[in-house]
Protein backbone atom coordinates (compact mmCIF):
# COMPACT_ATOMS: atom_id res chain seq x y z
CA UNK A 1 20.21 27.01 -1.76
CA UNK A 2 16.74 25.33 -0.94
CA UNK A 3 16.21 21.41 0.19
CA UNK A 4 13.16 20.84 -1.54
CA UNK A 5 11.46 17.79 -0.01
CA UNK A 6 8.55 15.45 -1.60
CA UNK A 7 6.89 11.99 -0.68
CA UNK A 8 5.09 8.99 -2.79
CA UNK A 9 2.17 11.42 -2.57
CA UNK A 10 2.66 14.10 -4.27
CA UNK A 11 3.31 16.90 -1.40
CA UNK A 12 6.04 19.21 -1.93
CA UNK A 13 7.50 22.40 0.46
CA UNK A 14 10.40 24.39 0.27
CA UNK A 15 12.65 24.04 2.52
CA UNK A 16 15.99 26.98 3.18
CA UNK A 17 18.59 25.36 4.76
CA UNK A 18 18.50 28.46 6.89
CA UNK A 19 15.50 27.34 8.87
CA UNK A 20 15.69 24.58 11.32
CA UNK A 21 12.57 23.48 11.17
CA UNK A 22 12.08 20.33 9.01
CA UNK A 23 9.19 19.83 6.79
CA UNK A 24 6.18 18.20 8.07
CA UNK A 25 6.75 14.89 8.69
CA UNK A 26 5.13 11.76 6.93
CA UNK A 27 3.40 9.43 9.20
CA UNK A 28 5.48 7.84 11.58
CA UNK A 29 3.72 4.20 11.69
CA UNK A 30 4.84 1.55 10.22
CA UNK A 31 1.81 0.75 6.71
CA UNK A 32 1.81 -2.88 5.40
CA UNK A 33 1.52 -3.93 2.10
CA UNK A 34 1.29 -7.41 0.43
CA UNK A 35 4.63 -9.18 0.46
CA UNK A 36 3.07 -11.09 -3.02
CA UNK A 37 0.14 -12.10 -4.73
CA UNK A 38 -1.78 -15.09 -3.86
CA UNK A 39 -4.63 -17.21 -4.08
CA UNK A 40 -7.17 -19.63 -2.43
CA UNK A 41 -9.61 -22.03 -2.59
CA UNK A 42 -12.54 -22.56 -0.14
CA UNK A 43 -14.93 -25.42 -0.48
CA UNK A 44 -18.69 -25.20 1.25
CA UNK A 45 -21.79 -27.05 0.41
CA UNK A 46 -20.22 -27.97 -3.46
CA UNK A 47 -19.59 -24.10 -3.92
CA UNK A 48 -16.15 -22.84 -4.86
CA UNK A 49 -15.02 -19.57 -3.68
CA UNK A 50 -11.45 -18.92 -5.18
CA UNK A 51 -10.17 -15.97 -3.42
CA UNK A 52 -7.00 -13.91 -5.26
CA UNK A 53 -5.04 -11.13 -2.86
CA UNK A 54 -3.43 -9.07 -5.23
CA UNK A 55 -0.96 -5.98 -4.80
CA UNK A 56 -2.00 -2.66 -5.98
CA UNK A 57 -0.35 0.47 -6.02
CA UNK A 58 -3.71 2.81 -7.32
CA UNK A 59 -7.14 2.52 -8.11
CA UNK A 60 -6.14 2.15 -12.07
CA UNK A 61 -4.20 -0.88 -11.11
CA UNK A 62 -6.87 -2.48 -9.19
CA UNK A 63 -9.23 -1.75 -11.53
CA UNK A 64 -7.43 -3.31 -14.78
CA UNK A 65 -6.17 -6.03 -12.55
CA UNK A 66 -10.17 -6.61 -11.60
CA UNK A 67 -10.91 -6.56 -15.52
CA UNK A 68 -8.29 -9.44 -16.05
CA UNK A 69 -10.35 -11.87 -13.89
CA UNK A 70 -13.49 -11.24 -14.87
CA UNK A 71 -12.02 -11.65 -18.34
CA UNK A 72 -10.31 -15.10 -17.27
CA UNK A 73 -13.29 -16.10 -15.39
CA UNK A 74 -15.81 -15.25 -17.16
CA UNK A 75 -18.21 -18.28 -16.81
CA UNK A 76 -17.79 -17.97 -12.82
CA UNK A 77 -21.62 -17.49 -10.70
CA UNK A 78 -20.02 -14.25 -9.10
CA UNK A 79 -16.81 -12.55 -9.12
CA UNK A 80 -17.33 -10.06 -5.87
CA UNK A 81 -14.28 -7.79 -5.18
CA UNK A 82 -13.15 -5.15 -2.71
CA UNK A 83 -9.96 -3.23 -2.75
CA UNK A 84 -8.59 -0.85 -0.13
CA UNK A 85 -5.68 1.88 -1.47
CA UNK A 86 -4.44 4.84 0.37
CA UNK A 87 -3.26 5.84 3.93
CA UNK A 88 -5.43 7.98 6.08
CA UNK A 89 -6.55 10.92 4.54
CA UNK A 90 -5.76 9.52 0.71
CA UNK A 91 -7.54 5.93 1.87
CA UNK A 92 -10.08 5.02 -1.04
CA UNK A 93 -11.86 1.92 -0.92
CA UNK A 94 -14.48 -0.12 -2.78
CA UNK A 95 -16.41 -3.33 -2.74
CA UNK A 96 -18.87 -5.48 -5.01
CA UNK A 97 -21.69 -8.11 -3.99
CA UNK A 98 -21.70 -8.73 -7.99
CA UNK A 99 -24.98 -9.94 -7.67
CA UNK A 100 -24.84 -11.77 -4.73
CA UNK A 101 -27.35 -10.34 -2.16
CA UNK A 102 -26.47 -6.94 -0.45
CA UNK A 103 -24.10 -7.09 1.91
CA UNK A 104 -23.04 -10.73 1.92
CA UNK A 105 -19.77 -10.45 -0.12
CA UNK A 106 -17.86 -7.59 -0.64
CA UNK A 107 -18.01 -5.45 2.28
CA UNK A 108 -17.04 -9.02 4.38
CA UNK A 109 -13.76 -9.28 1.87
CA UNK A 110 -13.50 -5.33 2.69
CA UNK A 111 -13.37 -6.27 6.26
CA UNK A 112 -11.18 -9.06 6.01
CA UNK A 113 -8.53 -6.52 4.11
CA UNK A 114 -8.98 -3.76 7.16
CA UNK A 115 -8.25 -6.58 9.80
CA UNK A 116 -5.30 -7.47 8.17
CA UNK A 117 -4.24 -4.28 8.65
CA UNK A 118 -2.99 -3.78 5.23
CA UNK A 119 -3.60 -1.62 1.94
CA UNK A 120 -2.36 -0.91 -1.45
CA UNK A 121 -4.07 -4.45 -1.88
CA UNK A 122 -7.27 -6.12 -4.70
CA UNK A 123 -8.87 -9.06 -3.35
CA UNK A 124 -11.58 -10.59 -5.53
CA UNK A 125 -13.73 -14.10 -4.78
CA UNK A 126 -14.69 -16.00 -7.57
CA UNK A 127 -17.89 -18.15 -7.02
CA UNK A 128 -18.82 -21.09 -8.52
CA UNK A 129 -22.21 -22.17 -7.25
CA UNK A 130 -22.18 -25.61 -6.09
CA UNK A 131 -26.77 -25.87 -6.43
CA UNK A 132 -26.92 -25.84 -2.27
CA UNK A 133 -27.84 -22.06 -0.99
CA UNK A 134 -26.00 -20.59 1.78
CA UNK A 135 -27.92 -18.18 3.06
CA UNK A 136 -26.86 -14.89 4.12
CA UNK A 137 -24.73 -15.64 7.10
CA UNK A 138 -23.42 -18.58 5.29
CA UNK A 139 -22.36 -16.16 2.33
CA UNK A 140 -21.06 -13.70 4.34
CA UNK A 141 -18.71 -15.96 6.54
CA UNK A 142 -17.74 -17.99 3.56
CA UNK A 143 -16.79 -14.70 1.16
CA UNK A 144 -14.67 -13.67 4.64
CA UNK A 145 -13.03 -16.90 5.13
CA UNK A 146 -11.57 -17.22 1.22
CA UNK A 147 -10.46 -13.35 1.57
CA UNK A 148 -8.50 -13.94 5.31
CA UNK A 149 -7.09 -17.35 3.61
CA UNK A 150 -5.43 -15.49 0.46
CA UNK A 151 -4.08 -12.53 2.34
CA UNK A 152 -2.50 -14.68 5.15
CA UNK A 153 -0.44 -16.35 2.07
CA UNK A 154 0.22 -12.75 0.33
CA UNK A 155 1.78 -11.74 3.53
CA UNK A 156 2.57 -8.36 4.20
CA UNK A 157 5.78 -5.99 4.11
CA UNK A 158 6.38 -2.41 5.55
CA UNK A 159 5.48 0.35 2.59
CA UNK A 160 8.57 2.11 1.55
CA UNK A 161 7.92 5.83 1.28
CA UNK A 162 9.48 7.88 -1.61
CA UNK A 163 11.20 11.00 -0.03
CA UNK A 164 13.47 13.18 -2.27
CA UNK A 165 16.11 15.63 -1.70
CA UNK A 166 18.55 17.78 -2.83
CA UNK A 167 21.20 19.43 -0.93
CA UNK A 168 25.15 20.56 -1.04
CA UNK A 169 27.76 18.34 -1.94
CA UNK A 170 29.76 18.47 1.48
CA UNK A 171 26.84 16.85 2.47
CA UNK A 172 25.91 14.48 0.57
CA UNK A 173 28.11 11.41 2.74
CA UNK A 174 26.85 12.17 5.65
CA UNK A 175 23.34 11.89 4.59
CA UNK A 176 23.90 8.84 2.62
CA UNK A 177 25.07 7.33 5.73
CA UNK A 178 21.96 8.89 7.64
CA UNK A 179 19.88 6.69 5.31
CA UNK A 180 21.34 4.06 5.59
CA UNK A 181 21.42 3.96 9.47
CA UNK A 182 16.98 4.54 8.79
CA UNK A 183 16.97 1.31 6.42
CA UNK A 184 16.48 3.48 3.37
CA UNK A 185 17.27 2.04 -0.20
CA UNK A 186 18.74 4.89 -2.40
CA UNK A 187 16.13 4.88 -5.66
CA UNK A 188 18.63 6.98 -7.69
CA UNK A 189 21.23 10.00 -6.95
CA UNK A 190 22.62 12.55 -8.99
CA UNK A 191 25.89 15.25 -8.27
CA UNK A 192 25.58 17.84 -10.48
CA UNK A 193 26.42 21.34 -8.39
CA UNK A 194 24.42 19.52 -5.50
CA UNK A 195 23.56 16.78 -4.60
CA UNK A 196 19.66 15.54 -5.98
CA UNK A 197 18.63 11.85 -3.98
CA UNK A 198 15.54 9.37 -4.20
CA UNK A 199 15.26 7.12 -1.25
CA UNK A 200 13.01 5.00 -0.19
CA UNK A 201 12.32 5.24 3.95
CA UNK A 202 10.42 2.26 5.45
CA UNK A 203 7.13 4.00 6.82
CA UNK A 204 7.46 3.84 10.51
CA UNK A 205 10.82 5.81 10.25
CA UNK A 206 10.10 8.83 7.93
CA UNK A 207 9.63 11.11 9.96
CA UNK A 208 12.26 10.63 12.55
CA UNK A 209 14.68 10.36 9.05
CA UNK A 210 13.58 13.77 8.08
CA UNK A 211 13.72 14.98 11.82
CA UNK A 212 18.24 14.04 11.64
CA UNK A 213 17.99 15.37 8.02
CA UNK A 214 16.67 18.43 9.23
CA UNK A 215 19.63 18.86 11.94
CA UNK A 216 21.98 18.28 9.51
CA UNK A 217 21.40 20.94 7.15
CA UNK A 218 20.27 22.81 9.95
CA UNK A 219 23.74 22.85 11.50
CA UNK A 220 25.60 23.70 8.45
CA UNK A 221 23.06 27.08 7.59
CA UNK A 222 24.64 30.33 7.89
């Protein structure tokens, strides 16, 4: 009977419990998310930047979430945006000056998402222009500033990974426990002939889980 084995991305392989060799692991570092949305305000020279850091789980969501504002705000000066989604190879990322010159707002909220070291994440800037320019550097820090203020009050929590499995009943306690012990919330389970199991394995410890879910099955091969 196979293990079959599949993450939040979309990757599947086959996996005989004959062969000791676990799957390829997922990445092994811990990925932060937002722990919530939030919001800002910044204040400089009469000009309000109001700066929203909301979650995101695709480039859809960011992207109707985006339309919502500009919607809601619609008599703003500039609504400038970027939004980072992804891990490592399956990072996508964009950013908007809306208008504002090149340069001066969106790729500074981009880099105030990257130094929070976080992703899955939408943060747009909504100006209202106050009749006193800022000037490029002025833009730039100010656009920044409102971003790094609304993700510090999002916060951030460790992604949860989606890893299923199947595998024979005499096992399924013993991996139960096993997730457990890794800090992984069981999604949903099912025992029909075998046991079939969604869990969801804080980032920084998928790999290692699949490494003592490996030696389990492993053990118990013919």
């Amino acid at each position: 009977m196979s293990s079959p084995f599949s993450n939040s991305t979309g990757s599947k392989s086959s996996w005989p419990p004959r062969l000791r060799s676990p799957p390829p692991p997922l990445p092994s570092r811990a990925v932060f998310v937002p722990a919530r949305s939030a919001q800002s305000e910044l204040r400089e020279r009469a000009s309000r930047f109001k700066a929203f850091a909301i979650p995101v789980e695709s480039i859809e969501t960011a992207e109707k979430k985006l339309t919502a504002l500009k919607k809601e705000y619609f008599d703003a000066s500039h609504i400038c945006y970027a939004w980072l989604v992804g891990v490592g190879k399956e990072e996508k990322a964009r950013s908007s000056d809306a208008g504002e010159p090149k340069g001066t707002a969106g790729p500074p909220i981009l880099e105030a998402i990257r130094g929070a070291s976080i992703t899955n994440v939408l943060v747009a800037v909504v100006r209202y222009f106050g009749g006193t320019k800022l000037g490029t550097g002025g833009l730039s820090r100010a656009y920044r500033q409102a971003a790094v203020e609304a993700l510090a009050l999002a916060g951030k929590k460790e992604l949860l990974e989606e890893v299923r499995l199947s595998a024979p009943l005499p096992l399924a306690d013993r991996l139960l426990n096993l997730a457990k012990k890794f800090g992984a919330k069981v999604k949903e389970k099912k025992f029909a002939g075998e046991m079939t199991a969604t869990f969801l394995v804080p980032t920084s410890r998928c790999g290692a889980f699949l490494k003592e879910v490996g030696k389990i099955i492993g053990r118990t091969s013919g």
